[in-house]
Protein backbone atom coordinates (compact mmCIF):
# COMPACT_ATOMS: atom_id res chain seq x y z
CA UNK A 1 109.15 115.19 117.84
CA UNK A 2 109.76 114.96 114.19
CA UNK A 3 109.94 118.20 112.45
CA UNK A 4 107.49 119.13 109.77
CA UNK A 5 107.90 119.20 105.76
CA UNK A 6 106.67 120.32 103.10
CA UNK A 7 105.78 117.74 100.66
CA UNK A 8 105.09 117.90 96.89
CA UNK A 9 102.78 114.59 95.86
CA UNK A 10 103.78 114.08 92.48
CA UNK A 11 100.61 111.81 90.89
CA UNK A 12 100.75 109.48 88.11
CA UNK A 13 100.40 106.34 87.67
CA UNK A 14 98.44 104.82 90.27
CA UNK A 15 96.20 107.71 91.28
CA UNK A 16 94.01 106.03 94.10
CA UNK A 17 97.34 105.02 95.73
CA UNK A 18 99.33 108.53 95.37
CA UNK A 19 96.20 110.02 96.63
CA UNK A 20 96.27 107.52 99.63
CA UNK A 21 99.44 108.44 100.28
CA UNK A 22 99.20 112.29 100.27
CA UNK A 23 96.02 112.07 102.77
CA UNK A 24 98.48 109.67 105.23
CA UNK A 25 101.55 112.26 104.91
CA UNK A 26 99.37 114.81 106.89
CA UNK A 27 98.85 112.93 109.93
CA UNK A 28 102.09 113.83 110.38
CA UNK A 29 101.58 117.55 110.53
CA UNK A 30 103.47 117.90 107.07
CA UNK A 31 102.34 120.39 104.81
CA UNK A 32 101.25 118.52 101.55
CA UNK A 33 100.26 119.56 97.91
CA UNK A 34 99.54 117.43 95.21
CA UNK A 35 100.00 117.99 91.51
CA UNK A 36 98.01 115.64 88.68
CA UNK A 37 100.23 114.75 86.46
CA UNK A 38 100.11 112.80 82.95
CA UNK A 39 96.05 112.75 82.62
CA UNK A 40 92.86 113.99 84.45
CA UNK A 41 92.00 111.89 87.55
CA UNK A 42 90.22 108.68 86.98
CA UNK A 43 86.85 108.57 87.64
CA UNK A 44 87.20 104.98 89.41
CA UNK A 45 85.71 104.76 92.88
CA UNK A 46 88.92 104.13 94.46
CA UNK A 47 90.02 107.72 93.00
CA UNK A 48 86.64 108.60 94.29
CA UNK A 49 87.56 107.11 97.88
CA UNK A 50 90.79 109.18 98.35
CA UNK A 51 88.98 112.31 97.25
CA UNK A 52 86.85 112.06 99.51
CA UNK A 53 89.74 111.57 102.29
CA UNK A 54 91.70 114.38 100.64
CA UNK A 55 88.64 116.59 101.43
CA UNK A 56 88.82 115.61 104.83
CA UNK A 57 92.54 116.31 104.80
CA UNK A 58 91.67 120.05 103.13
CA UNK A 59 94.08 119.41 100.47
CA UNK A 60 92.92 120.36 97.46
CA UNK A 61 94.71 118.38 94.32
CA UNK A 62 95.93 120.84 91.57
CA UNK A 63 96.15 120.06 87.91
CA UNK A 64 99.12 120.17 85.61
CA UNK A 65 97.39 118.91 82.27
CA UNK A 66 96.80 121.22 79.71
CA UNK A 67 93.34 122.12 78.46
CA UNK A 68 92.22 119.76 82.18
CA UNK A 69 89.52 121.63 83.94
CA UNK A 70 88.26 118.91 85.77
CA UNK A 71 90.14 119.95 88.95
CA UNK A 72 89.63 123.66 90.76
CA UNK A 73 92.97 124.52 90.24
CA UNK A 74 95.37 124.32 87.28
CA UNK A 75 98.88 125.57 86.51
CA UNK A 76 101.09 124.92 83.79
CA UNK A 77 104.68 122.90 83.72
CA UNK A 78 106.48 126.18 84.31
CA UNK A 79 105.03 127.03 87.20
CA UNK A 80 105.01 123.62 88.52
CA UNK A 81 108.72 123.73 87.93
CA UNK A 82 109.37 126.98 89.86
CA UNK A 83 106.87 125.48 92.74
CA UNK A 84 109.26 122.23 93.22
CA UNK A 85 112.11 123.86 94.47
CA UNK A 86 110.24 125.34 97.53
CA UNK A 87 109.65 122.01 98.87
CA UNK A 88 111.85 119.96 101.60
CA UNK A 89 110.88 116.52 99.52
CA UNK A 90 108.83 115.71 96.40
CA UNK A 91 107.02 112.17 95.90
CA UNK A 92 106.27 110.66 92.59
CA UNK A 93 103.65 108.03 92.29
């Protein structure tokens, strides 16, 4: 049995995929976060899809924009920074 991680989704470019991904890296048990990065979340439906499956997956996507208050939880670049190191492997999309 594979051992669980901790995982740090990293999302910016394509949202609806990174967002996709995060949701799939908990089947695995793994302990997942994911940060916004770059700009607020797209209000597309397939960012609207994987929100809904991140809901489902009780992960809660946090916000590293300044001045975004679109998501329920923000921090700032510093405190993203210190965050990182915690984690066994960090995934930009």
């Amino acid at each position: 049995m594979a051992q669980t991680k901790q995982v740090a989704v990293l999302v910016r470019r394509d949202q609806a995929e990174a967002l996709r991904v995060a949701a799939g890296l908990t089947l695995a048990g793994n302990g997942v976060d994911v940060y916004v990065l770059d700009r607020p979340l797209a209000d597309t439906e397939g960012v609207r899809e994987q929100m809904e499956v991140m809901d489902l997956a009780d992960i809660t996507p946090i916000s590293v924009i300044e001045g975004d208050r679109s998501l329920p939880y923000v921090v700032d670049a510093q405190t993203l920074a210190e965050r990182i190191l915690a984690y066994d492997v960090v995934i930009a999309l």
